[in-house]
C-alpha atoms as a PDB file:
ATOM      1  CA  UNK A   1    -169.607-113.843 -96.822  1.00  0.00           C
ATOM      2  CA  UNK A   2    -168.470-113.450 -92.944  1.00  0.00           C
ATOM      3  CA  UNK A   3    -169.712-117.336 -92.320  1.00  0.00           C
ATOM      4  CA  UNK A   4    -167.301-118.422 -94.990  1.00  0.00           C
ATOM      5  CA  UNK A   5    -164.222-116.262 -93.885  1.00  0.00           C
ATOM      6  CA  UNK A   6    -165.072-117.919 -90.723  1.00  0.00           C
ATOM      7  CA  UNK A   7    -165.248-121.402 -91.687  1.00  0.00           C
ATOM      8  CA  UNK A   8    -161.484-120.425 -94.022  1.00  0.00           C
ATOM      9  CA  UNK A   9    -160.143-119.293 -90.776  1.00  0.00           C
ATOM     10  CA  UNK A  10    -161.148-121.964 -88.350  1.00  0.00           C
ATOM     11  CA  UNK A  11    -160.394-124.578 -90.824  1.00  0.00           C
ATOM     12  CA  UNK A  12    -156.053-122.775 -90.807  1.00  0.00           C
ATOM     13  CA  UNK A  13    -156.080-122.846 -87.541  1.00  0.00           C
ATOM     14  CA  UNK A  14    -157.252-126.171 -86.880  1.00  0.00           C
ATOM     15  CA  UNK A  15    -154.747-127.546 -89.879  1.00  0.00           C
ATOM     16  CA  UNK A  16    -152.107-125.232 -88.627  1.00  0.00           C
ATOM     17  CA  UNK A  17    -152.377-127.227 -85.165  1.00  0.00           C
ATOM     18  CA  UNK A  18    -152.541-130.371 -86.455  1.00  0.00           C
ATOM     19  CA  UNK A  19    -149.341-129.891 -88.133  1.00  0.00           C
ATOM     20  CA  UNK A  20    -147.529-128.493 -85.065  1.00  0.00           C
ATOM     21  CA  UNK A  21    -148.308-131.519 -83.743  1.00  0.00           C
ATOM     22  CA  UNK A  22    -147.434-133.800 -86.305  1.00  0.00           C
ATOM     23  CA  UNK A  23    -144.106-132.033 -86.698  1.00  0.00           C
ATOM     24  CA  UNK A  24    -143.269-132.456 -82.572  1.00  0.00           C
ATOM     25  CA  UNK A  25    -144.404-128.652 -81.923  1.00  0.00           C
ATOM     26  CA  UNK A  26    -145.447-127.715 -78.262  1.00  0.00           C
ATOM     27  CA  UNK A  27    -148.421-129.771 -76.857  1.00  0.00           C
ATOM     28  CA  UNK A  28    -150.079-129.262 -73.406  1.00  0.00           C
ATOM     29  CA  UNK A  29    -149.292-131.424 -70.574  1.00  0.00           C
ATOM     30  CA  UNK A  30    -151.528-131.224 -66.933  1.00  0.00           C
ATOM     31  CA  UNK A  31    -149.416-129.406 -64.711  1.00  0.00           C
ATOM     32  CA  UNK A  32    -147.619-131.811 -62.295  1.00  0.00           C
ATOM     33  CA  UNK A  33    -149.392-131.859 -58.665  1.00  0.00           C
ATOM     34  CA  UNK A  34    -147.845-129.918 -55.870  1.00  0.00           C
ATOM     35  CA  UNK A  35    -147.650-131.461 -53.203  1.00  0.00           C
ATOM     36  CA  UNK A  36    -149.546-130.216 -49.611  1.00  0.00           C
ATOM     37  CA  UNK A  37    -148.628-127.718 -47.814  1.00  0.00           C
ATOM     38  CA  UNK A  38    -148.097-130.370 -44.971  1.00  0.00           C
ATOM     39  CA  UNK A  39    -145.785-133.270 -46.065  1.00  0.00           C
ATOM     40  CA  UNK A  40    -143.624-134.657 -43.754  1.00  0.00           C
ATOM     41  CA  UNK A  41    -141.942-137.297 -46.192  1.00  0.00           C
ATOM     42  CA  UNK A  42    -138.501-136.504 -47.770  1.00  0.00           C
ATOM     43  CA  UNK A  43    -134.940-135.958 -45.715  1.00  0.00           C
ATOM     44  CA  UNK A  44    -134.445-132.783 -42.849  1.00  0.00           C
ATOM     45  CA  UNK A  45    -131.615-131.119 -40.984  1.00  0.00           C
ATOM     46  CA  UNK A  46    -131.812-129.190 -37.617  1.00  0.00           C
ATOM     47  CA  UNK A  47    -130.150-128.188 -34.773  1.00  0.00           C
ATOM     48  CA  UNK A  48    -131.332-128.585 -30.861  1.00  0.00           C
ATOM     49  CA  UNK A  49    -130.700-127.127 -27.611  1.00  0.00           C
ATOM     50  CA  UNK A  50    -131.959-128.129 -23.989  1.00  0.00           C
ATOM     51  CA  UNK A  51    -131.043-129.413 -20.256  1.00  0.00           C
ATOM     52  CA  UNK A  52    -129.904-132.607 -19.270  1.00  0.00           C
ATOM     53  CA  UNK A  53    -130.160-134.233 -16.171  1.00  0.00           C
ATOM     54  CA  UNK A  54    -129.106-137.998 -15.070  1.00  0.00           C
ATOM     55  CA  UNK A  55    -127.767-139.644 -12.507  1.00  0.00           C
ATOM     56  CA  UNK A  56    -124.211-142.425 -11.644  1.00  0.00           C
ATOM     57  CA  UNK A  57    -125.036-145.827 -10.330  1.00  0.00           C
ATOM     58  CA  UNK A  58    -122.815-146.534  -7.777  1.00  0.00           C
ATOM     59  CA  UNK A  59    -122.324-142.801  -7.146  1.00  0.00           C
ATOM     60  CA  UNK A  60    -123.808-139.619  -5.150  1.00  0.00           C
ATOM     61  CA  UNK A  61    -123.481-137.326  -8.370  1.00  0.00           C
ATOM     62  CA  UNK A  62    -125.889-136.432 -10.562  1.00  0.00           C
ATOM     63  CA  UNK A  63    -124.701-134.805 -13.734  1.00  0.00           C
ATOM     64  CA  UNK A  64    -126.601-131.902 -15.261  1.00  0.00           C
ATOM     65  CA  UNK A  65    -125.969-129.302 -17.423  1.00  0.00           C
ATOM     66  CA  UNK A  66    -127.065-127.477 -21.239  1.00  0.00           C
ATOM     67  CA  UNK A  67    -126.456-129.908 -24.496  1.00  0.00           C
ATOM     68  CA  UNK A  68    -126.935-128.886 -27.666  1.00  0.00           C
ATOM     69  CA  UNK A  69    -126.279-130.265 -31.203  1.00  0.00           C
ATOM     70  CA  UNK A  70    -127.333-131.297 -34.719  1.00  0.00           C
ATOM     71  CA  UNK A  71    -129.851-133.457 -36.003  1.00  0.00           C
ATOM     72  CA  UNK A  72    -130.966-135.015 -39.444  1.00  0.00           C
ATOM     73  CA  UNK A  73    -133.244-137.880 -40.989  1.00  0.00           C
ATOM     74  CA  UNK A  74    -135.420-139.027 -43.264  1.00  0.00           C
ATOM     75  CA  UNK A  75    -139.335-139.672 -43.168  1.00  0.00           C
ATOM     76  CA  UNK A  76    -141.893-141.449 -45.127  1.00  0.00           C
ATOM     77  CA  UNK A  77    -145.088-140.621 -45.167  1.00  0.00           C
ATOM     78  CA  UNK A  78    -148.608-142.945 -45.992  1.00  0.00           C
ATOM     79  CA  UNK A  79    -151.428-140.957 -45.169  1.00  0.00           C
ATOM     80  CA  UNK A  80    -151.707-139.910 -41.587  1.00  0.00           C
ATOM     81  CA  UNK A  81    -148.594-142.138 -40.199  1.00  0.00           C
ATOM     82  CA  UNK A  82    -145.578-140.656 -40.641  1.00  0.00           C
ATOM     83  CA  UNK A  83    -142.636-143.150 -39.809  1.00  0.00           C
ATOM     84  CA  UNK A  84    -138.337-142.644 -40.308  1.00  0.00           C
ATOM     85  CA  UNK A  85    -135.089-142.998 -39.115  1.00  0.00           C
ATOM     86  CA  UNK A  86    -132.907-140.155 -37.506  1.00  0.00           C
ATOM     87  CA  UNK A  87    -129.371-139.554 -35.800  1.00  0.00           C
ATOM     88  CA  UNK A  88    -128.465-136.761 -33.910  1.00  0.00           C
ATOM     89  CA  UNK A  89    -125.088-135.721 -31.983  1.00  0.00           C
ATOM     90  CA  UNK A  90    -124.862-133.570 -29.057  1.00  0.00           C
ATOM     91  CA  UNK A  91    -122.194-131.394 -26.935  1.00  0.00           C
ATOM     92  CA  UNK A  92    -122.927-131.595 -23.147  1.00  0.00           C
ATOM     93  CA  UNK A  93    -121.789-129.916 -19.940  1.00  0.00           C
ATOM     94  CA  UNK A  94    -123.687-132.216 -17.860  1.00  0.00           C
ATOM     95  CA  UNK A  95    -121.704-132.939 -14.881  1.00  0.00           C
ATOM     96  CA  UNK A  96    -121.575-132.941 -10.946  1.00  0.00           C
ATOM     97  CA  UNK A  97    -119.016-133.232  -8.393  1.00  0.00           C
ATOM     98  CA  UNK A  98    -119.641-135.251  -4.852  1.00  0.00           C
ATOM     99  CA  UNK A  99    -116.380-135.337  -3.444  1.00  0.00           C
ATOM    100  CA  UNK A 100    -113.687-136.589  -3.951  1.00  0.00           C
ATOM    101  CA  UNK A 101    -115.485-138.030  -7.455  1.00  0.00           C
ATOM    102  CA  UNK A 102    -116.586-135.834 -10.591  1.00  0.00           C
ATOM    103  CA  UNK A 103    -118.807-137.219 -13.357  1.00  0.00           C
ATOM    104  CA  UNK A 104    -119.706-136.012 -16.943  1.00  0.00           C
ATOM    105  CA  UNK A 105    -120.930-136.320 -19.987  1.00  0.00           C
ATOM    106  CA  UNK A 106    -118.764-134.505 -22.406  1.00  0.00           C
ATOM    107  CA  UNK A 107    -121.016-135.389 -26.072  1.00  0.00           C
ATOM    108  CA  UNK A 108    -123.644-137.887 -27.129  1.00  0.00           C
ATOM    109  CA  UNK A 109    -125.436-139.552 -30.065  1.00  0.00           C
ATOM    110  CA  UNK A 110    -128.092-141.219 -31.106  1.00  0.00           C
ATOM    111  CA  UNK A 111    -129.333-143.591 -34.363  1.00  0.00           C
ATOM    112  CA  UNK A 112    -133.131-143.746 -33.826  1.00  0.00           C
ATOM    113  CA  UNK A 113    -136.251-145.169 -35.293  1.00  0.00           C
ATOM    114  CA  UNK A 114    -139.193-142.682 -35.505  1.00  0.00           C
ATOM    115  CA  UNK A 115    -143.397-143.092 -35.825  1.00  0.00           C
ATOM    116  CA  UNK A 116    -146.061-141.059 -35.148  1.00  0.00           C
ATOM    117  CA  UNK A 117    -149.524-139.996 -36.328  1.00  0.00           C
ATOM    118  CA  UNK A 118    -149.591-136.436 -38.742  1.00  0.00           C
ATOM    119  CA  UNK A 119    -152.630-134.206 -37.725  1.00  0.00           C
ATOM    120  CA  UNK A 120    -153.000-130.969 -39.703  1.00  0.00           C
ATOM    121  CA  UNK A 121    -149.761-129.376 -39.447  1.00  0.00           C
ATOM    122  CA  UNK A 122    -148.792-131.200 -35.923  1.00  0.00           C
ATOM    123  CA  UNK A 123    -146.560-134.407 -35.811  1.00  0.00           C
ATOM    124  CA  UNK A 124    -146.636-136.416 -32.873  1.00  0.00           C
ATOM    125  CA  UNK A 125    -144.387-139.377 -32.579  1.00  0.00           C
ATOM    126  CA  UNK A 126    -142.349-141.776 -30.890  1.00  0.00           C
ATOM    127  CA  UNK A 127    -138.985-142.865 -31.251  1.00  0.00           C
ATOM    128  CA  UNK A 128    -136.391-146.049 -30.000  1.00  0.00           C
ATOM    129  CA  UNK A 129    -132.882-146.908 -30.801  1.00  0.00           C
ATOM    130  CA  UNK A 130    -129.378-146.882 -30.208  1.00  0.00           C
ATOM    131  CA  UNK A 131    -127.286-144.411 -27.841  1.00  0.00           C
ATOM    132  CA  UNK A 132    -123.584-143.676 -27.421  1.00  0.00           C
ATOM    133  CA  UNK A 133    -120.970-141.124 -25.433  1.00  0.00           C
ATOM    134  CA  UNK A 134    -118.225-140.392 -23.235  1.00  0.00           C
ATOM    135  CA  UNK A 135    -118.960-140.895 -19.446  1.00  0.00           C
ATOM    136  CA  UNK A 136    -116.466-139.106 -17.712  1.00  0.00           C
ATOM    137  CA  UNK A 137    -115.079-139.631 -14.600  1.00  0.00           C
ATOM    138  CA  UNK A 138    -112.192-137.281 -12.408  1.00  0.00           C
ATOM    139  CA  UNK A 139    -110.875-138.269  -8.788  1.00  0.00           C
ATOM    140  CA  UNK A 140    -107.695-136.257  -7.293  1.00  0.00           C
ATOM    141  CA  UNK A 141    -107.101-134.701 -10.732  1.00  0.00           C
ATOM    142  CA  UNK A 142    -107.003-138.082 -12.307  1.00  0.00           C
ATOM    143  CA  UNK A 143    -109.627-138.533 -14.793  1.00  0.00           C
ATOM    144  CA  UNK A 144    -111.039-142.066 -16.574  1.00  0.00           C
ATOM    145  CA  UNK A 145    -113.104-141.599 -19.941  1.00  0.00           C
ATOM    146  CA  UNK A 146    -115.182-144.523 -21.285  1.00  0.00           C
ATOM    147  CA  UNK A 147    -117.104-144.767 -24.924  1.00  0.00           C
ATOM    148  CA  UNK A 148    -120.501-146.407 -23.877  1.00  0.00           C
ATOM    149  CA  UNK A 149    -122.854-147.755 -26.068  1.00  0.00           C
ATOM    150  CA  UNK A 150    -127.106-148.207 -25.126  1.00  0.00           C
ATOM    151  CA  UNK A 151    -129.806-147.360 -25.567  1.00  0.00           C
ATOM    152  CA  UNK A 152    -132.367-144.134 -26.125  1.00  0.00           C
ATOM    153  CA  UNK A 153    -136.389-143.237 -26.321  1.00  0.00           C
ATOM    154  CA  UNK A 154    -138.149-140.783 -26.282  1.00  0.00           C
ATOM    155  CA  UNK A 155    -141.713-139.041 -27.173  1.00  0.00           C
ATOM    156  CA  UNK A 156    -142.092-135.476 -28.636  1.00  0.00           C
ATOM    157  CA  UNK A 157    -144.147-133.124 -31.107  1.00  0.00           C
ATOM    158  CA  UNK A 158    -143.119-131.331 -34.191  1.00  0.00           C
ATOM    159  CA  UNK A 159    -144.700-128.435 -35.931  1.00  0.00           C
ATOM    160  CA  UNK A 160    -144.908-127.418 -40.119  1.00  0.00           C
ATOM    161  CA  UNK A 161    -144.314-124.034 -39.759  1.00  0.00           C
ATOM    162  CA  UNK A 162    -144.448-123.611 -43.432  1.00  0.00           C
ATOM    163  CA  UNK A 163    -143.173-126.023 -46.333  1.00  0.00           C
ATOM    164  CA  UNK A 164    -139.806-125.979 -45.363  1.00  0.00           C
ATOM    165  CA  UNK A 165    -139.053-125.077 -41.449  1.00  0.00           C
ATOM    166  CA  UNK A 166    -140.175-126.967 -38.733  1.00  0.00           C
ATOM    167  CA  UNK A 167    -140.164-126.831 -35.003  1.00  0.00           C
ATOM    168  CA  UNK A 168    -140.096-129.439 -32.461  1.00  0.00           C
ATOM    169  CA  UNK A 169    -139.968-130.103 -28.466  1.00  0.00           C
ATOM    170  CA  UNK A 170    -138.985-133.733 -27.066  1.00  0.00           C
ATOM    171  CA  UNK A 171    -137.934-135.865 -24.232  1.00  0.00           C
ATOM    172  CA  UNK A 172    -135.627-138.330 -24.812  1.00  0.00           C
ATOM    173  CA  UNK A 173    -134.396-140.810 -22.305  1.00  0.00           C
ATOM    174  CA  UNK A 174    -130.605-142.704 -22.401  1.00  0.00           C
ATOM    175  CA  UNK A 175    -129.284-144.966 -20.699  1.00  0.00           C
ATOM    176  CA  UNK A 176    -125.580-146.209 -21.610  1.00  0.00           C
ATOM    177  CA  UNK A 177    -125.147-148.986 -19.209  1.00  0.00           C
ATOM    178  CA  UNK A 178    -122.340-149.847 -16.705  1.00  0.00           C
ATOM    179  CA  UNK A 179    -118.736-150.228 -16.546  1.00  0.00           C
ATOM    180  CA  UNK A 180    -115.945-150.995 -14.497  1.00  0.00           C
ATOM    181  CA  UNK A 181    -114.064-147.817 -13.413  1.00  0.00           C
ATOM    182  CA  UNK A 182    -110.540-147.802 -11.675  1.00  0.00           C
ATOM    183  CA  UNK A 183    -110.730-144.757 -10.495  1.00  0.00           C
ATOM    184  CA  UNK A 184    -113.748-145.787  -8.274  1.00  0.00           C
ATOM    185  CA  UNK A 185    -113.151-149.355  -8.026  1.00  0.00           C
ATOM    186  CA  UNK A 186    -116.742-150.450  -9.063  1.00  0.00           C
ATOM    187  CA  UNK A 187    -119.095-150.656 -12.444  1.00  0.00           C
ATOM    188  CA  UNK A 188    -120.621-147.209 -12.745  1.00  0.00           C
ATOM    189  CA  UNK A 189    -123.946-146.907 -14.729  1.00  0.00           C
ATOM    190  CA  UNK A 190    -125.114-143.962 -16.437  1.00  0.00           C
ATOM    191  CA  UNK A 191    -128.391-142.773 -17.593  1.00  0.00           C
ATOM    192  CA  UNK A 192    -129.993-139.610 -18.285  1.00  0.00           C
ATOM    193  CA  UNK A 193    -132.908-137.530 -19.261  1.00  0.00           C
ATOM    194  CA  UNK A 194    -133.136-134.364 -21.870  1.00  0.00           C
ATOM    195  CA  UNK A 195    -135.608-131.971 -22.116  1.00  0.00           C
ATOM    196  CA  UNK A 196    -134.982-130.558 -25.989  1.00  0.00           C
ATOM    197  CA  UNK A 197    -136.461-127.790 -28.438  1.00  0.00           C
ATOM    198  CA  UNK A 198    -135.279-127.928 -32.103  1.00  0.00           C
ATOM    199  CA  UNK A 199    -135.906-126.504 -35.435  1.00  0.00           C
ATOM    200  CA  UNK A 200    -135.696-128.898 -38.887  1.00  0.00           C
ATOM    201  CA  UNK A 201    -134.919-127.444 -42.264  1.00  0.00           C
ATOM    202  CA  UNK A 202    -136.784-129.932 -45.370  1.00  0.00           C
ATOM    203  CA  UNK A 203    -135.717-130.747 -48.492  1.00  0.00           C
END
């Protein structure tokens, strides 16, 4: 008697979800696969801080000072290479004074190409692309800005702190060419150096 109330039983249920499915009722789907813990691919936005130091072609000064800014790109990721494109724009007080002349470097930018090779939780990389800023000069409380447009590189090393937050330290090198001055009477060239840390926020 209890093999055949079994049998009745397993034959409902297996009619009963047969019919659920028939009539659109809930089915089972593999859950979807979560990504790991490591991925650098998808778009980030940070913030930096660090020293800058550079020189004036042309010139005895040698403007240095704190920048800091904001930063933001976008990576893709295939396997172990990790490649992108980011931007970042910077406040400066890099300047010096060699009388009677005064140069700075009021803000910068950058629109950069990135690579590098993904190990663990580590990113190292390279980057290459475009700079631009103000170049500053001040003689006898006359002052002469100029817009400059070159070039930047740079190597550094990033960190996964955990799936969202990362932390990074880089060098980057600009240099935004020469131009004619009045104020000196001569092209003045300007290039610099920046020593950086910086934390990224991923989406």
């Amino acid at each position: 008697m209890k093999k055949i109330v079994c049998a009745v039983v397993l034959s409902i249920a297996m009619g009963s979800g047969a019919l659920a499915a028939d009539l659109g009722g809930p089915s089972y789907y593999a859950p979807a696969r979560i990504p790991g813990p490591y991925s650098w691919a998808g778009w980030y936005l940070g913030a930096n801080l660090g020293y800058q130091w550079g020189s004036v072609s042309n010139s005895s000064t040698h403007p240095s000072g704190i920048a800091g800014g904001a930063q933001g790109g976008y990576n893709w990721q295939n396997g172990q290479f990790v490649y992108g494109i980011e931007t970042d724009l910077d406040i400066s007080g890099a300047d010096d004074t060699v009388s009677p002349f005064e140069f700075s470097n009021p803000w910068w930018g950058t629109l950069r190409g990135r690579a590098g090779y993904a190990w663990n939780n580590f990113l190292f990389y390279g980057t290459l692309g475009a700079a631009y800023g103000e170049v500053k000069g001040q003689t006898f409380g006359v002052s002469e800005s100029k817009t400059r447009l070159g070039w930047a590189a740079g190597l550094g090393a990033e960190v996964m702190l955990n799936r969202a937050w990362s932390a990074k330290a880089e060098y980057i090198y600009m240099d935004l060419g020469s131009t004619n001055y009045s104020i000196t009477g001569t092209s003045n060239g300007y290039w610099s150096n920046m020593l950086r840390l910086g934390v990224n926020y991923h989406f």
